[in-house]
N, C-alpha and C. Protein backbone atom coordinates (compact mmCIF):
# COMPACT_ATOMS: atom_id res chain seq x y z
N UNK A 1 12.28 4.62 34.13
CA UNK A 1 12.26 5.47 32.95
C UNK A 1 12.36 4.61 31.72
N UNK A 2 11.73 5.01 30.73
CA UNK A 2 11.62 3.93 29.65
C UNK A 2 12.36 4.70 28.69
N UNK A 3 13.23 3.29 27.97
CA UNK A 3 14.69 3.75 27.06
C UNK A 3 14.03 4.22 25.68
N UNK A 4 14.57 5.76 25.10
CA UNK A 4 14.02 5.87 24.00
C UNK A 4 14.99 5.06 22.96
N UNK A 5 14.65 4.84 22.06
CA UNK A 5 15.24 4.17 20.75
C UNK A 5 16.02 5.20 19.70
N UNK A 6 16.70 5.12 19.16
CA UNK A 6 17.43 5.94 18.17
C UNK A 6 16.42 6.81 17.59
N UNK A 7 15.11 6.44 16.97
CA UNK A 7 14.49 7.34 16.34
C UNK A 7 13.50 7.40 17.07
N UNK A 8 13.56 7.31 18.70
CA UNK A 8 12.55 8.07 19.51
C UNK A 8 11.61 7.48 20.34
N UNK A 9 11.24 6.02 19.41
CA UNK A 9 10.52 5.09 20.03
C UNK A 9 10.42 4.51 21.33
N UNK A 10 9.56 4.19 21.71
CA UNK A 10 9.34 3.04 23.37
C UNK A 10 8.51 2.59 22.96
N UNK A 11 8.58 1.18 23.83
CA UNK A 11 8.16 0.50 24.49
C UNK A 11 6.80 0.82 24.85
N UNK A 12 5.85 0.24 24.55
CA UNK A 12 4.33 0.32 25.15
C UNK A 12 3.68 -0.58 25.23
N UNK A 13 2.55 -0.82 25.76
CA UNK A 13 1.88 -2.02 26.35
C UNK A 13 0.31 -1.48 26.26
N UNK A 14 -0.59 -1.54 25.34
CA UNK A 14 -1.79 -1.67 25.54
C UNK A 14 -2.64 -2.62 26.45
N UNK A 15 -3.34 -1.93 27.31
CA UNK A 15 -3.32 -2.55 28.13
C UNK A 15 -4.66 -3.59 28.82
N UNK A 16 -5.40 -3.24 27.69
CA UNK A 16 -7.17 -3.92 27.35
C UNK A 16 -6.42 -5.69 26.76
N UNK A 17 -5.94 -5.22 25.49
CA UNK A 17 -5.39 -6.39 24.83
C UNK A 17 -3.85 -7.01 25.02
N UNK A 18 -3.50 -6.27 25.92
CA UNK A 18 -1.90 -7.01 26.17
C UNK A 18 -1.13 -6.38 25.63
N UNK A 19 -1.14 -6.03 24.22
CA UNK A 19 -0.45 -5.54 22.94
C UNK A 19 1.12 -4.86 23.13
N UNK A 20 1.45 -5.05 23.13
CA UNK A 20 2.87 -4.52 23.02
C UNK A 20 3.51 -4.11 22.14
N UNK A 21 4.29 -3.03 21.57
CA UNK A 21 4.36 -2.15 20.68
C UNK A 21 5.43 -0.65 20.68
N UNK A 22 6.17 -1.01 19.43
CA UNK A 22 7.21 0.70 19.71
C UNK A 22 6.64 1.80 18.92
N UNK A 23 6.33 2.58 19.74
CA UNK A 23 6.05 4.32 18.81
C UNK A 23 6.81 5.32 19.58
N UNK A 24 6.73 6.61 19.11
CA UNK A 24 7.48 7.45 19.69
C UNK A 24 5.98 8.09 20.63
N UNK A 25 6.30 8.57 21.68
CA UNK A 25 5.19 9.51 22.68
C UNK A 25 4.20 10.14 22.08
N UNK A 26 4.66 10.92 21.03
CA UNK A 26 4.43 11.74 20.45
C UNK A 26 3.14 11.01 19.38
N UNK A 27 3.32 10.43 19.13
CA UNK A 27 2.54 9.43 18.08
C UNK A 27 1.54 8.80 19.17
N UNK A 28 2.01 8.44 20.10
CA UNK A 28 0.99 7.80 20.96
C UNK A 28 -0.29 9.32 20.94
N UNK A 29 0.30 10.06 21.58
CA UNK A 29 -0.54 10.76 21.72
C UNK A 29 -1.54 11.96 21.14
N UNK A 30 -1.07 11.34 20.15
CA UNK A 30 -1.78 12.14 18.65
C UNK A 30 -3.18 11.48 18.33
N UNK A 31 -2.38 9.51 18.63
CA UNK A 31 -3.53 8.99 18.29
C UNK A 31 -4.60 8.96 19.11
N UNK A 32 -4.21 9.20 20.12
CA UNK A 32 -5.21 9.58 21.62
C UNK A 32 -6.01 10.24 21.34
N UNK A 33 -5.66 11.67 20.65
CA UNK A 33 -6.20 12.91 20.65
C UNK A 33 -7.10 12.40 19.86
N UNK A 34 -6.95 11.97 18.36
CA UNK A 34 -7.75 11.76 17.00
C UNK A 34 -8.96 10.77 17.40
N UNK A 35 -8.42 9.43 18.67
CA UNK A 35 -9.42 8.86 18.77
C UNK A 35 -11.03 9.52 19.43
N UNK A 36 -10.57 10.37 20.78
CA UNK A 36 -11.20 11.16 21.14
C UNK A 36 -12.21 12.18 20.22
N UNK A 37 -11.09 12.68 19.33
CA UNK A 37 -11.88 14.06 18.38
C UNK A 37 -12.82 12.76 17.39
N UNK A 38 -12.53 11.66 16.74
CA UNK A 38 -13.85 10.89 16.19
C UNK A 38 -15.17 10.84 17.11
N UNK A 39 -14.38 9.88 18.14
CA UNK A 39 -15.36 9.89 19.10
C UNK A 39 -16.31 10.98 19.28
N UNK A 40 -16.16 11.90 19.52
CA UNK A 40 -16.94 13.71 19.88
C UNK A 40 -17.36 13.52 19.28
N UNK A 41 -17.16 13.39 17.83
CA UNK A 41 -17.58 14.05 16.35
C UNK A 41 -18.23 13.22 15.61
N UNK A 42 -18.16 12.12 15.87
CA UNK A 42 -18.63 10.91 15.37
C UNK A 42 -19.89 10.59 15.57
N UNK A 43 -20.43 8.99 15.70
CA UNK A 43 -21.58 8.63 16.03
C UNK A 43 -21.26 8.43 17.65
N UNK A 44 -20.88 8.82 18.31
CA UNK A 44 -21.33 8.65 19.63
C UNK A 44 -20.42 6.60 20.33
N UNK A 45 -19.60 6.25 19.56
CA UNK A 45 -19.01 5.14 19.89
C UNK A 45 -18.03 5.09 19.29
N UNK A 46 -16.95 4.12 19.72
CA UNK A 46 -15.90 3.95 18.82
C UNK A 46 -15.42 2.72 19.31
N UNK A 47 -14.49 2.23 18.70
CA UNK A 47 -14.30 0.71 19.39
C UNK A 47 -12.54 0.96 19.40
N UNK A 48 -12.12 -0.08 20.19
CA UNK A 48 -10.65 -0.36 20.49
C UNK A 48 -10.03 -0.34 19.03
N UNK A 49 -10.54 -1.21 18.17
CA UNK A 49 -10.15 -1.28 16.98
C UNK A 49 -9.15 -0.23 16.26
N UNK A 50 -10.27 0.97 16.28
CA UNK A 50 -9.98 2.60 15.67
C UNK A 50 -8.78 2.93 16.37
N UNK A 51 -8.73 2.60 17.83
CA UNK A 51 -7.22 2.97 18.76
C UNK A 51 -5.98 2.32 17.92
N UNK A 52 -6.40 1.27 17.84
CA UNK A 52 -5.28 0.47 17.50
C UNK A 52 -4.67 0.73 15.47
N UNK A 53 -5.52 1.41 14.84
CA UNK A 53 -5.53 1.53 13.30
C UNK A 53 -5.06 2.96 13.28
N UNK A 54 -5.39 3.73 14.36
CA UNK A 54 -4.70 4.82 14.91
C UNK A 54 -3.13 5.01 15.18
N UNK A 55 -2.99 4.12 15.49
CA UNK A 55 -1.71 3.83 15.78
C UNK A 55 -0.86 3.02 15.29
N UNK A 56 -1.61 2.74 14.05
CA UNK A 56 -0.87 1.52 12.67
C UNK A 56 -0.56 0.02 13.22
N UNK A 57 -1.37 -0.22 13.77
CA UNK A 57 -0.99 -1.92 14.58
C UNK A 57 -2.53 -2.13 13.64
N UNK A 58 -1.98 -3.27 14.00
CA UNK A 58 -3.10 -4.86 13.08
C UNK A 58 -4.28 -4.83 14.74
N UNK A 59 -5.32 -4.04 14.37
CA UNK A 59 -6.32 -4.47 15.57
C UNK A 59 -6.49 -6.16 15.96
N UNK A 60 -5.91 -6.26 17.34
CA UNK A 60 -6.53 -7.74 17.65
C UNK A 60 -7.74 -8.27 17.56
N UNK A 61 -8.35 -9.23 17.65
CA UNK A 61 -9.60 -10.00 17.13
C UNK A 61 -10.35 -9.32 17.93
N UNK A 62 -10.12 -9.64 19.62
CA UNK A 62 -10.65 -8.43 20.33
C UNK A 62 -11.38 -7.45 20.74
N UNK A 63 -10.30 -6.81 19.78
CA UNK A 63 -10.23 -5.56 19.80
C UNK A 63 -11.78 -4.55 18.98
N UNK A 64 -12.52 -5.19 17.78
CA UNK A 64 -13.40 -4.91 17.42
C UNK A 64 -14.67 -5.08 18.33
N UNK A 65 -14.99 -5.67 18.99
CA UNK A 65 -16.31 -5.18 19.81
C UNK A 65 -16.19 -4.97 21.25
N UNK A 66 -14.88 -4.41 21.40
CA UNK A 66 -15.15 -3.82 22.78
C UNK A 66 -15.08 -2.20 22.08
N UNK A 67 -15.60 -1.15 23.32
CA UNK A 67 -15.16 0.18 22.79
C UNK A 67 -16.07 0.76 23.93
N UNK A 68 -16.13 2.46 23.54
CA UNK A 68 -17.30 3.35 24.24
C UNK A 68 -18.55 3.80 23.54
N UNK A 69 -19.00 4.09 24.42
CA UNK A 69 -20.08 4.82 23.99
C UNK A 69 -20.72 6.19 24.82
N UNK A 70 -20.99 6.43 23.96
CA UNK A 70 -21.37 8.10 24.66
C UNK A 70 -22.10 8.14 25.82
N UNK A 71 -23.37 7.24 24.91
CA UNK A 71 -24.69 7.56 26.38
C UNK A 71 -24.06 6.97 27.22
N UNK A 72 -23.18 5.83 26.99
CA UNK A 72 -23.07 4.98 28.72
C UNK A 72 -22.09 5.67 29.55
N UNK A 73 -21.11 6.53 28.35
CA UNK A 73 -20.01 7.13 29.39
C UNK A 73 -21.01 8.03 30.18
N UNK A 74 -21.57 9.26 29.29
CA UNK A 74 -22.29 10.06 30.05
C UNK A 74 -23.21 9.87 31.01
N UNK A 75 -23.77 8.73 30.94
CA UNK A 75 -24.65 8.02 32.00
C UNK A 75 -24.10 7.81 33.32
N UNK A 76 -23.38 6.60 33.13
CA UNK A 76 -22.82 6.23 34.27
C UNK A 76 -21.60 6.56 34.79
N UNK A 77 -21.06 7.25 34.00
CA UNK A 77 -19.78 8.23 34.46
C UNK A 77 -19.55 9.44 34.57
N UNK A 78 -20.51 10.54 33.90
CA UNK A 78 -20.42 11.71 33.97
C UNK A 78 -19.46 12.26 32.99
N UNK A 79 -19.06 11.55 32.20
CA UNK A 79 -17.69 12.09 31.02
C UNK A 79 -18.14 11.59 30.23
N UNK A 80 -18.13 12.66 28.94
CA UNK A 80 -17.98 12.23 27.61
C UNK A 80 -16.49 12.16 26.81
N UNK A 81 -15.42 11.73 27.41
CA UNK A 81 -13.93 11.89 27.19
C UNK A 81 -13.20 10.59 27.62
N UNK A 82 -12.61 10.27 26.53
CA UNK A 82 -11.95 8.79 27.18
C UNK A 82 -10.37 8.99 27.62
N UNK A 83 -10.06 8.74 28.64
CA UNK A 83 -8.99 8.73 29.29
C UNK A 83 -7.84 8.00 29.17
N UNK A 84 -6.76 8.27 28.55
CA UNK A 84 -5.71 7.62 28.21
C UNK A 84 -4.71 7.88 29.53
N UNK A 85 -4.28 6.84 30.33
CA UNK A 85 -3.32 7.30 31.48
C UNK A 85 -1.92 6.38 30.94
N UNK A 86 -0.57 6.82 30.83
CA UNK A 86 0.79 6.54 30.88
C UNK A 86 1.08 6.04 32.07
N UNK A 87 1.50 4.71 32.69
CA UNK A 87 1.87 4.12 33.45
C UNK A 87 3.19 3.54 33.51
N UNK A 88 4.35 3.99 34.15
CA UNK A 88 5.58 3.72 34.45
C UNK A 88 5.50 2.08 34.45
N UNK A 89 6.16 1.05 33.71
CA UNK A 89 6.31 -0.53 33.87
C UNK A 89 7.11 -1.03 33.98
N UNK A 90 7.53 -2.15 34.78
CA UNK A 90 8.83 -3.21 33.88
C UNK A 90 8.33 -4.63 33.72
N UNK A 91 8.75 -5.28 32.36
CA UNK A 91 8.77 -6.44 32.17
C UNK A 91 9.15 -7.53 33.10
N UNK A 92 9.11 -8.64 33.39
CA UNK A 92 9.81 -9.68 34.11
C UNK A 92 11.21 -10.06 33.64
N UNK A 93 11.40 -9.36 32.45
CA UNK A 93 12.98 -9.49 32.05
C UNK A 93 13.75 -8.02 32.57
N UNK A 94 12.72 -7.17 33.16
CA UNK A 94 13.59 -6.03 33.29
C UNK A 94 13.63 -4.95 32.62
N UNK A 95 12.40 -5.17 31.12
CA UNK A 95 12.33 -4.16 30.33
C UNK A 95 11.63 -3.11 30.65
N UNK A 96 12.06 -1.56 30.28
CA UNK A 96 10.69 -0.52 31.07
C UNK A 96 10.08 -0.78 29.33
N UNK A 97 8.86 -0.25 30.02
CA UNK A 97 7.60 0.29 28.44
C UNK A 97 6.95 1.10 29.52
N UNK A 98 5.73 2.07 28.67
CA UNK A 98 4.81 2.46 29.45
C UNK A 98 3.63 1.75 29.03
N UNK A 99 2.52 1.47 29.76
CA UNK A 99 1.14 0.73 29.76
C UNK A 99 0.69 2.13 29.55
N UNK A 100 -0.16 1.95 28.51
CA UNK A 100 -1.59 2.70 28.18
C UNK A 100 -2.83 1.88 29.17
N UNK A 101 -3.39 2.47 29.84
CA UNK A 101 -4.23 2.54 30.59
C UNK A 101 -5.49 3.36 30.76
N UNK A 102 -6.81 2.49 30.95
CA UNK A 102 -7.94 3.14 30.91
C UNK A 102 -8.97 3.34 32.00
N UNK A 103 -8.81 4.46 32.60
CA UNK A 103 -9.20 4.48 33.90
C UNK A 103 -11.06 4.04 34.06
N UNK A 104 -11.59 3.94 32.74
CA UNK A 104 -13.02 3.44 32.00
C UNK A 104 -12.63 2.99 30.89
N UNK A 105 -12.71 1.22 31.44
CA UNK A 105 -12.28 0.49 30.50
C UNK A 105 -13.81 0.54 29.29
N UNK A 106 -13.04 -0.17 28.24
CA UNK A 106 -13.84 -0.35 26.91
C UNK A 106 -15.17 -1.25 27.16
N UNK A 107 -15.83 -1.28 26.96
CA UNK A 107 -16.98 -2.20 27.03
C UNK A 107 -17.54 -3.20 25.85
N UNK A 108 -17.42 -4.59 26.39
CA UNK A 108 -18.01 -5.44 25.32
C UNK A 108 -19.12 -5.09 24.35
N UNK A 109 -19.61 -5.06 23.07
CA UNK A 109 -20.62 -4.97 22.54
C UNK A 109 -21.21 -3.27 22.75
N UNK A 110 -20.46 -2.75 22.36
CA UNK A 110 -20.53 -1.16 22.63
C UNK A 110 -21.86 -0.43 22.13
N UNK A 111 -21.75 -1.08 20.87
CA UNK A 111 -22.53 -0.40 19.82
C UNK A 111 -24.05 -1.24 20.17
N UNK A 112 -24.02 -1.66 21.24
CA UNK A 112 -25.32 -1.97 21.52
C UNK A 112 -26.30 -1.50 22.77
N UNK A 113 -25.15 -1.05 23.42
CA UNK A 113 -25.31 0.23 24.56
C UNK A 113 -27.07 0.42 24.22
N UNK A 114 -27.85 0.39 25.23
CA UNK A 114 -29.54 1.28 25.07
C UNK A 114 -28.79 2.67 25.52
N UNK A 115 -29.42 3.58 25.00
CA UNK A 115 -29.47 5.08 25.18
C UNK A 115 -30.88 5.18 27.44
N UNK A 116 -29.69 5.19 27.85
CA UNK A 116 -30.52 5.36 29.03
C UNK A 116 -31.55 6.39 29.37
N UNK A 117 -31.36 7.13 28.30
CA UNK A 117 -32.56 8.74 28.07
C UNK A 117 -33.68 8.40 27.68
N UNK A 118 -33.59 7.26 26.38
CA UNK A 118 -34.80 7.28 25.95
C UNK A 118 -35.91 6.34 26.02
């Protein structure tokens, strides 16, 4: 079980970039939601970046050209929805956090995806 902090916070672990990081649940999963609702609503991609500016962290170097994309999710996965999974952890010192986890990880060079339709 991961220890909340006085004003609510844990422990988290992004888990594309390593990142490690305190927010409260609640915040995590707002930014989840918002990344998703761009995504929908958006141009059809989004990159790790937006996750991470979402969630007020300094995007890692990274972090800008990996991401999704629509046609490829819908292509080769059948979902247009990116999946955020909470994973129970402990550190090697013993610390819990939860890992954010992507059951369809981000893809290098996103925004260059061919549209497999056309």
């Amino acid at each position: 079980m991961t220890k909340l902090t006085k004003n609510g916070d844990i422990l988290f672990r992004e888990s594309f970039c390593g990142t490690f990081f305190k927010s409260s649940p609640l915040a995590v999963l707002e930014a989840e939601y918002e990344f998703n609702r761009k995504y929908a609503l958006g141009e059809g991609d989004e990159s790790l970046a937006l996750f991470y500016s979402l969630l007020d962290l300094e995007p890692p170097k990274q972090s800008k050209d990996v991401g999704w994309c629509y046609d490829y999710m819908s292509a080769e996965w059948e979902t247009m929805w990116i999946d955020f999974i909470h994973r129970p952890m402990m550190t090697k010192e013993g610390q819990p956090y939860t890992e954010i986890y992507y059951p369809i990880p981000p893809v290098s060079l996103y925004y260059e995806v061919d549209n497999p339709f056309m």
